[in-house]
Protein backbone atom coordinates (compact mmCIF):
# COMPACT_ATOMS: atom_id res chain seq x y z
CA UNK A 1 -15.41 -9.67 -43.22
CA UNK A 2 -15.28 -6.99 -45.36
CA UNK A 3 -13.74 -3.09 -44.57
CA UNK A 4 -14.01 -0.07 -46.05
CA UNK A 5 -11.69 2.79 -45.66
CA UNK A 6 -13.56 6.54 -46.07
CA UNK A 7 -10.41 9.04 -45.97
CA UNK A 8 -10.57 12.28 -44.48
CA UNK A 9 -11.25 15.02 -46.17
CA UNK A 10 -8.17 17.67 -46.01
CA UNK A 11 -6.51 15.39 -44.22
CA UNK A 12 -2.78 17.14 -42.63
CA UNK A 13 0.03 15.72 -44.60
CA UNK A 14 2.58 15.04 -41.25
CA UNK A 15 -0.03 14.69 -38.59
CA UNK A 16 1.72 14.27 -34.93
CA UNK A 17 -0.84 12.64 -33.27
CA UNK A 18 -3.21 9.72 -34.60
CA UNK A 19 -6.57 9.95 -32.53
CA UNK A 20 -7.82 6.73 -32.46
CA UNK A 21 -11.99 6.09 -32.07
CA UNK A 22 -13.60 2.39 -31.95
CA UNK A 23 -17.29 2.73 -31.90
CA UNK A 24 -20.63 0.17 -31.85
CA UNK A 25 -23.40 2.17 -31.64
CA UNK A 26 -22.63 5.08 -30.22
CA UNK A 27 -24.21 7.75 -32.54
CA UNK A 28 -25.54 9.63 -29.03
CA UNK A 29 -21.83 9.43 -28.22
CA UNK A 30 -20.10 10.87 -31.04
CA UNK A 31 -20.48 14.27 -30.66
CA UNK A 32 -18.85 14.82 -27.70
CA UNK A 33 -15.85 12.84 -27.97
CA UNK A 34 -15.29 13.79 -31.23
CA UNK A 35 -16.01 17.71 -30.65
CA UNK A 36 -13.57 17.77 -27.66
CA UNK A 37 -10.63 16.67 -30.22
CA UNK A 38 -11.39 18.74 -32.60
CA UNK A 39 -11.59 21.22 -29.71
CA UNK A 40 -7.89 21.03 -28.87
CA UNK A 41 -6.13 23.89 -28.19
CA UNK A 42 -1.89 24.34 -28.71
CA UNK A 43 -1.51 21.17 -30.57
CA UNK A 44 0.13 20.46 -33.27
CA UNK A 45 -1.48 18.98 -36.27
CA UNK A 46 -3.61 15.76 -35.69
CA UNK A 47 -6.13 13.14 -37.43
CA UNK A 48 -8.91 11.45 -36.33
CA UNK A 49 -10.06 8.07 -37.70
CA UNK A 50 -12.84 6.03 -36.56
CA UNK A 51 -13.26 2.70 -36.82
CA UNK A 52 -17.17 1.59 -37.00
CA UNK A 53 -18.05 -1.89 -35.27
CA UNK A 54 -20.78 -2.88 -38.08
CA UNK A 55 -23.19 0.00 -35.89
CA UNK A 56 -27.24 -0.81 -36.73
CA UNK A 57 -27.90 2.77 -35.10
CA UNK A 58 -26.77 5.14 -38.18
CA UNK A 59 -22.99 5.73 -37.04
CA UNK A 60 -21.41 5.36 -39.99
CA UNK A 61 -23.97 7.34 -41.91
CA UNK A 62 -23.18 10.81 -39.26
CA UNK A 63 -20.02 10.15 -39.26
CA UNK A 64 -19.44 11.30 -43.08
CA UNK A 65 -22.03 13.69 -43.15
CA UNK A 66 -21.68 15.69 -39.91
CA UNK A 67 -17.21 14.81 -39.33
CA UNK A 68 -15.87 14.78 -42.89
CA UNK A 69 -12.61 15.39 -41.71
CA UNK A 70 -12.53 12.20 -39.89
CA UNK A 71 -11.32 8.88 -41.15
CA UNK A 72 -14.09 6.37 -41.17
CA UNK A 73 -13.15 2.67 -40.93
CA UNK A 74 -16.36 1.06 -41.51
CA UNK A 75 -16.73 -2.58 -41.13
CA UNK A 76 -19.48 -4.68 -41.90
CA UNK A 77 -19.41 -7.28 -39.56
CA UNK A 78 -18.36 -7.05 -35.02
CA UNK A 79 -14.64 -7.58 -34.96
CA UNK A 80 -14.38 -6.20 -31.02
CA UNK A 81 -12.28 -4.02 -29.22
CA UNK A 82 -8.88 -5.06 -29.81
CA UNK A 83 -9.32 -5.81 -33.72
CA UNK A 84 -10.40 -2.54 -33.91
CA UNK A 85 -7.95 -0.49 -32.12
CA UNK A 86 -5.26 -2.77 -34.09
CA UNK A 87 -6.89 -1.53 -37.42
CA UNK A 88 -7.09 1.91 -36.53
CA UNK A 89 -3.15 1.75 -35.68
CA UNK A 90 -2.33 0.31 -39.01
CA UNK A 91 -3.95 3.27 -40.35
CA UNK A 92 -2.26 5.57 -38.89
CA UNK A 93 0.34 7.85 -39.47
CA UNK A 94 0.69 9.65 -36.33
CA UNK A 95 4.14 9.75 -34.25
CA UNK A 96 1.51 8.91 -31.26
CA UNK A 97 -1.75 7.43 -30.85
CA UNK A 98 -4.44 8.29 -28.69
CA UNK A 99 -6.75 5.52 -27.81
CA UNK A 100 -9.90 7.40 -27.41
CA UNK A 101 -13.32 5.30 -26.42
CA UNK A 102 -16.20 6.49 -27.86
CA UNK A 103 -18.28 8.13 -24.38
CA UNK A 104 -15.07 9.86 -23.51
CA UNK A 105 -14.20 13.55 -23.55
CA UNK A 106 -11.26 15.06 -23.54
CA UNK A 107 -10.22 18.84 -21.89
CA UNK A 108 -9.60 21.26 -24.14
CA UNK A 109 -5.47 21.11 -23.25
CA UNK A 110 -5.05 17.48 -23.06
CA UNK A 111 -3.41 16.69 -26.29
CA UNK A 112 -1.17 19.40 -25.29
CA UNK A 113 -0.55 18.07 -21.90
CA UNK A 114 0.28 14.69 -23.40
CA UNK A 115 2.90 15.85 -26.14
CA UNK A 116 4.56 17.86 -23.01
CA UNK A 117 4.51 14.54 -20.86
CA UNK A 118 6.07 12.73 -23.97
CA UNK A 119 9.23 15.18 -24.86
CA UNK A 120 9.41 15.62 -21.10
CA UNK A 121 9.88 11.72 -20.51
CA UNK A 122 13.68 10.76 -21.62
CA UNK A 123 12.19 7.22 -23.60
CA UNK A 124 9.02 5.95 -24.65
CA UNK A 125 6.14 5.67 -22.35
CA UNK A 126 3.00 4.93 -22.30
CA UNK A 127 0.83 7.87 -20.79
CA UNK A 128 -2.67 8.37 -19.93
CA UNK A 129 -4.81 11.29 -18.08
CA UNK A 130 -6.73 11.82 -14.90
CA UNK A 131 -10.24 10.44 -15.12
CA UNK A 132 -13.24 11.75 -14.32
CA UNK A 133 -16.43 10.64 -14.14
CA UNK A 134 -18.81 12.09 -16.26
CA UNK A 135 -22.07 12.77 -14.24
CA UNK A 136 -20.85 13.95 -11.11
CA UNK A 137 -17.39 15.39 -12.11
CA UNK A 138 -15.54 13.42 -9.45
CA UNK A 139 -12.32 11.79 -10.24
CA UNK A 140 -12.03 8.68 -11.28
CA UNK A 141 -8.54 7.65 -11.07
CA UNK A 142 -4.86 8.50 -12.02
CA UNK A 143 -4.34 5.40 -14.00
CA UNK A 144 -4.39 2.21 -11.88
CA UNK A 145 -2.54 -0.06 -9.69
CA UNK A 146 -3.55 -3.55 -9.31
CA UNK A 147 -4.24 -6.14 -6.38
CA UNK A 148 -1.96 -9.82 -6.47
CA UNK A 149 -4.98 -10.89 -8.94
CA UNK A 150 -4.95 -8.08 -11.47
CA UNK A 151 -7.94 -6.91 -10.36
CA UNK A 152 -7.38 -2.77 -10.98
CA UNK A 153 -7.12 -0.53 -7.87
CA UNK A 154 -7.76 3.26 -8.56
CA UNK A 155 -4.93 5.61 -8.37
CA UNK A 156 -6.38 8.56 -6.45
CA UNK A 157 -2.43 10.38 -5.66
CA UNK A 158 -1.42 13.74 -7.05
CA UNK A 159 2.42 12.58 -6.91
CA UNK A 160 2.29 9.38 -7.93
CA UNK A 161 3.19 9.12 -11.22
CA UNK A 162 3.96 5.06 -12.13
CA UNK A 163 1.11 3.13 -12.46
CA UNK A 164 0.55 -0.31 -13.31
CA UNK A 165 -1.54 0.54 -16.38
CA UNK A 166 -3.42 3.41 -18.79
CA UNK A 167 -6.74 2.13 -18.55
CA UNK A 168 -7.71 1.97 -22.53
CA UNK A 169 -10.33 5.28 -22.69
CA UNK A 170 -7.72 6.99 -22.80
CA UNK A 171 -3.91 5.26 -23.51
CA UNK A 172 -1.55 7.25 -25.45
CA UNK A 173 1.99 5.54 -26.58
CA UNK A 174 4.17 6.04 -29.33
CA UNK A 175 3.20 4.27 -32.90
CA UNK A 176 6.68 2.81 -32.62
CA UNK A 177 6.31 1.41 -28.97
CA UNK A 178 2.82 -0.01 -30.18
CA UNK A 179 4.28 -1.79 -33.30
CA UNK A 180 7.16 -3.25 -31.14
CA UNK A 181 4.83 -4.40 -28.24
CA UNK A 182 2.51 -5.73 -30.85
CA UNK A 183 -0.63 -3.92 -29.66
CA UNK A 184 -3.60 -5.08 -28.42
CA UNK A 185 -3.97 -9.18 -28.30
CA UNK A 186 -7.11 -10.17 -30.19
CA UNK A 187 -7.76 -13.47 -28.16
CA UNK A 188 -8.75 -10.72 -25.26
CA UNK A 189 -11.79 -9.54 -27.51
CA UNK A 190 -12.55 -7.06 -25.34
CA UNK A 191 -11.50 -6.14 -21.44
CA UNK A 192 -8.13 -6.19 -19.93
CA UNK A 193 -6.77 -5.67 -23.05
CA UNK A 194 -5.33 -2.27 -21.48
CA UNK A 195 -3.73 -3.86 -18.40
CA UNK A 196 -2.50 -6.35 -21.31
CA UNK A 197 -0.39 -4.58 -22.87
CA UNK A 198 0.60 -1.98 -20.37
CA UNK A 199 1.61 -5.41 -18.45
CA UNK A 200 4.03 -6.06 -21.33
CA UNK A 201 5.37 -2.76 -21.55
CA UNK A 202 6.36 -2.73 -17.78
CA UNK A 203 7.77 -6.28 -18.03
CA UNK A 204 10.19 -4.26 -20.44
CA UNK A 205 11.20 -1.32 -18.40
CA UNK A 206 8.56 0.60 -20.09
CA UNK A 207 7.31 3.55 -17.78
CA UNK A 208 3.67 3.55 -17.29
CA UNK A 209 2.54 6.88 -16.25
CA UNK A 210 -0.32 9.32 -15.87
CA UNK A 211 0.16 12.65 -15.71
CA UNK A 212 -0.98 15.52 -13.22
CA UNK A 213 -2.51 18.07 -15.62
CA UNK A 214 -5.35 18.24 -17.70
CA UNK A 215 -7.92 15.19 -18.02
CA UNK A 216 -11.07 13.41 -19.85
CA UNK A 217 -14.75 12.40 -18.46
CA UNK A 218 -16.34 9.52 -19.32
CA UNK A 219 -19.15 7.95 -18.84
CA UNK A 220 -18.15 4.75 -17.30
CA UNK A 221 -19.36 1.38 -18.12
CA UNK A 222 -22.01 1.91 -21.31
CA UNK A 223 -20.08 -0.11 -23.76
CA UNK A 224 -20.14 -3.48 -21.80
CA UNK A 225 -22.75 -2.35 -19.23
CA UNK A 226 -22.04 -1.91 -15.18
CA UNK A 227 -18.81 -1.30 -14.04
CA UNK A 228 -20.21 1.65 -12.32
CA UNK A 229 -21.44 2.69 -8.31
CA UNK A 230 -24.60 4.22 -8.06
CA UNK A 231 -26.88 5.05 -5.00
CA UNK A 232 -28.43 1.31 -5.59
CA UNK A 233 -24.47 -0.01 -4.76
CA UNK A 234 -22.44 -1.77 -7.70
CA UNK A 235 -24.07 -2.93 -10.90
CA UNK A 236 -22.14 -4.98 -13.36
CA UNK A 237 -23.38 -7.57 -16.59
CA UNK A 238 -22.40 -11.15 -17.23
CA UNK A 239 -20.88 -10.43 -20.44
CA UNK A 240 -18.86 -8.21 -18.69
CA UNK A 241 -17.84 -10.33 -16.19
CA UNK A 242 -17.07 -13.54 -18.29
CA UNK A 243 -14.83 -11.05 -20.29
CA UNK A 244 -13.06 -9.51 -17.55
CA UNK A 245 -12.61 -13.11 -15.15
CA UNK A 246 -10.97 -14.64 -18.04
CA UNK A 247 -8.82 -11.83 -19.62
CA UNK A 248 -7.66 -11.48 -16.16
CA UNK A 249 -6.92 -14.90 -15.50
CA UNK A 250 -4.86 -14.87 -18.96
CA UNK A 251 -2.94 -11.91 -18.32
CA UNK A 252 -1.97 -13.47 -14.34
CA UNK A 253 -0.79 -16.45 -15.81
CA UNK A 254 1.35 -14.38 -19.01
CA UNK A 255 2.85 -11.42 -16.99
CA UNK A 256 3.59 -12.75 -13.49
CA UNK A 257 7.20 -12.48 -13.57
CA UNK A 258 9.38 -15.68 -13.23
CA UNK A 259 8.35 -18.25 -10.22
CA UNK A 260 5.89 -15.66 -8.84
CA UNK A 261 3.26 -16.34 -11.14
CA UNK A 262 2.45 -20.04 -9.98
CA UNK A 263 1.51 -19.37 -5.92
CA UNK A 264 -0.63 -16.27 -7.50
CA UNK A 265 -2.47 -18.05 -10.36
CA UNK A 266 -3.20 -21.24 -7.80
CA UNK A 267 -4.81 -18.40 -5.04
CA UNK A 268 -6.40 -16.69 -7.72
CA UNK A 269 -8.43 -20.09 -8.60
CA UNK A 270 -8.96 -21.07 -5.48
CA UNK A 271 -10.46 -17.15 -4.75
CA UNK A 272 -12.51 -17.34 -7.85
CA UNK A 273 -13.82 -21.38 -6.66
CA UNK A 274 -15.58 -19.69 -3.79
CA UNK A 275 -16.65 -16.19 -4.93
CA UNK A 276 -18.32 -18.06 -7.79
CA UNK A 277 -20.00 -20.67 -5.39
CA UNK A 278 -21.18 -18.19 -2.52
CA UNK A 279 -22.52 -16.12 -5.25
CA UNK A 280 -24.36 -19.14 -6.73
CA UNK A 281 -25.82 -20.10 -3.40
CA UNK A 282 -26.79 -16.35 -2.30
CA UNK A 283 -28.56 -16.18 -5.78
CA UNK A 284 -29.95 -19.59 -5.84
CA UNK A 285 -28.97 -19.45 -9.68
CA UNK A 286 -26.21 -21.31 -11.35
CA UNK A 287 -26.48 -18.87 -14.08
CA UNK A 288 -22.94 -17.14 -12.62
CA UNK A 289 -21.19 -20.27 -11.84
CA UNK A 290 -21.88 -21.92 -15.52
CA UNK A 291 -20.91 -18.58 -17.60
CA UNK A 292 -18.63 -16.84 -15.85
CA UNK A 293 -16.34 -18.99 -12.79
CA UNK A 294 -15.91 -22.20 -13.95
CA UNK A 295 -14.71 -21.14 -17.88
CA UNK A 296 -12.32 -18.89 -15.86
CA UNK A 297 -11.00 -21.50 -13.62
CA UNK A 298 -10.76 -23.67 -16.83
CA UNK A 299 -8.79 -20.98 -18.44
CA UNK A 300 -5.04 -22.01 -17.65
CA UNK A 301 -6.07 -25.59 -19.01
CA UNK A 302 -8.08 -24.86 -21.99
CA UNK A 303 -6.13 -22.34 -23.01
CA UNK A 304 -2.76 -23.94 -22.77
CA UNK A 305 -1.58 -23.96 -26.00
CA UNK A 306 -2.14 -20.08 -26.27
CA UNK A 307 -0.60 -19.10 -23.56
CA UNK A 308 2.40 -21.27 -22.62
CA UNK A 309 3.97 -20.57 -25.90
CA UNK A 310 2.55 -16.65 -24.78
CA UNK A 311 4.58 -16.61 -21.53
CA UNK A 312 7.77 -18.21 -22.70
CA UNK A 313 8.08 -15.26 -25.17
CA UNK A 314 7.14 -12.02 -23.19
CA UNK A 315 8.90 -13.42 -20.16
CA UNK A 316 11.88 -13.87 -22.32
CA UNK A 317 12.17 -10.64 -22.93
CA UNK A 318 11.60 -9.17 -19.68
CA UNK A 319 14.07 -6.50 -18.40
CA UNK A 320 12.39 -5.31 -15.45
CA UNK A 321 13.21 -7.23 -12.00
CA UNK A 322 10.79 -8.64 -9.75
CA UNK A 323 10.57 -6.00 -6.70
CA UNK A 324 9.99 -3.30 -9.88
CA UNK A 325 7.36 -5.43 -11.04
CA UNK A 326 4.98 -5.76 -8.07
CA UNK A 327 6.10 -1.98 -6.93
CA UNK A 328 2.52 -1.03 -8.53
CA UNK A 329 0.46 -3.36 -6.67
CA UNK A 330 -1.28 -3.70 -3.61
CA UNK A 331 -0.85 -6.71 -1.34
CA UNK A 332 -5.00 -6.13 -0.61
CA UNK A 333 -7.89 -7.85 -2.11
CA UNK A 334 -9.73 -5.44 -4.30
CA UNK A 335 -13.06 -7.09 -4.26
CA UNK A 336 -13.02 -7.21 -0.81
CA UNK A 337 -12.58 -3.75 -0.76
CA UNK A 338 -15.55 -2.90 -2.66
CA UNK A 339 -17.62 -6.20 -1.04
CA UNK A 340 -17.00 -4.18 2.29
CA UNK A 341 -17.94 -0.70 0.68
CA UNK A 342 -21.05 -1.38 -1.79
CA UNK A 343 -22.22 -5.01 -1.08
CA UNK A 344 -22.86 -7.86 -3.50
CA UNK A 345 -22.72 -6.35 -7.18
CA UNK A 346 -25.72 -6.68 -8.77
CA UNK A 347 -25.64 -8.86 -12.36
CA UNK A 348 -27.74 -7.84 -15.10
């Protein structure tokens, strides 16, 4: 796997903040996000770098003619989310990074708002911005919470200001932090790698926070597909929900603090067992079932010799005491929730 490195042209010497960009295909995306950081207004000085997923729709090509001032890591084969966010940060030279995805936009103040939140907050944090969505303008969340299963409940208060995670279009946390919590884990690939390592953070006494001010749109869901209500109720992709099942399931069984985690992981089995079989018989299709319940339920036994090792290690050097811990989530069933509110999700 080869990658190339395209510097910026007039690059700032000292920049503060290290925008960070991971796109795959997205050449109808670039303009926007990248526009609305170069937008900024009453920041100090900043770079932007790109990293290119091995794009077949021209990225890399507009990216150094129309953005020269961006810094283009091109690679020639699909490395994934995490790989590519974890290149991007060992590029940078930043004090912060900004974890930007590619059909985000940000407001014109919300680098601003984010370097206030950081010399406001008396140690490192990991911060992140209101979200809205980018069709109808309503907001999205205020970073998220999470159910007993780490499935992510929507922050929608003003005054709360803890969260359980930054969800990853838009995570900002100091290079330093990032290097110490070892960023993003590649054996996520993609999905949950936000809740990940916002888990580890917290596990640490790291505050997790989104601020009041300011915000981004984005256009939810186009990278993985789904993920998204519409008129038609929820839509969602088996890719997407293969990815997210078992990243969740991993992240349960390496965060749960001390003897908490082994009641939680054996309901959250026993919950996935029967979604995945009702779903199965509704559909009259095994299709679910095959690619995305049962290698989920296999994950704490196939996986084994990733993640015990995993858990003995960030448990070891948690901080933070239980009742702290589960002070961000929600003793309610998220997919229940949404079961109740939109119906069965539809799979593409």
């Amino acid at each position: 796997m080869a990658l190339v490195f395209h510097p910026a042209l007039n690059a700032p010497p000292r920049p503060r903040v290290s925008v960070c960009i991971a796109n795959f295909n997205g050449a109808g995306l670039l303009a926007d996000c990248i526009d609305s950081v170069l937008a900024q207004v009453g920041t100090e000085a900043l770079e932007v770098i790109v990293h290119d997923d091995a794009s077949s729709d021209g990225s890399v090509q507009l990216l150094r003619e129309r953005w020269p001032q961006v810094a283009l890591l091109a690679s020639d084969a699909n490395a994934g989310f995490c790989t590519a966010n974890n290149r991007m940060a060992g590029h940078a030279r930043g004090d912060y990074l900004l974890l930007l995805n590619n059909d985000a936009a940000l407001f014109p103040d919300a680098i601003a708002t984010l370097l206030d939140g950081a010399r406001a907050a008396s140690r490192p944090a990991i911060l992140t911005l209101p979200q809205y969505d980018w069709e109808s303008g309503a907001l999205v969340d205020r970073g998220c919470l999470l159910d007993p299963f780490c499935n992510p409940i929507p922050n929608l208060d003003p005054a709360r200001r803890d969260v359980a995670y930054a969800i990853g279009a838009c995570l900002w946390i100091p290079r330093s932090l990032w290097r110490e919590l070892g960023g993003f884990p590649e054996w996520m690939e993609s999905i949950g790698e936000d809740l990940y390592l916002c888990g580890v953070a917290r596990l640490r006494d790291v505050p997790v926070r989104a601020l009041p001010g300011s915000g981004y749109r984005h256009r939810q869901g186009t990278s993985f597909g789904g993920n998204r209500a519409g008129s038609d109720g929820l839509r969602t992709s088996v890719k997407r929900r293969r990815l997210s099942e078992r990243n969740k399931t991993r992240a349960l069984f390496v965060l749960m603090p001390g003897w908490t985690m082994w009641p939680l992981l054996a309901a959250h089995l026993s919950a996935l067992a029967i979604e995945g079989l009702v779903l199965s018989l509704l559909r009259r299709d095994t299709t679910l079932w095959r690619a995305v319940y049962a290698p989920a339920i296999a994950t704490p036994l196939r996986d084994t010799s990733l993640l015990a090792p995993l858990r003995r290690k960030v448990q070891a050097a948690r901080t933070t005491g239980i009742a702290r811990w589960f002070s961000v989530v929600r003793w309610q069933s998220r997919k229940l929730v949404l079961l109740a509110r939109f119906g069965i999700p539809k799979v593409q």
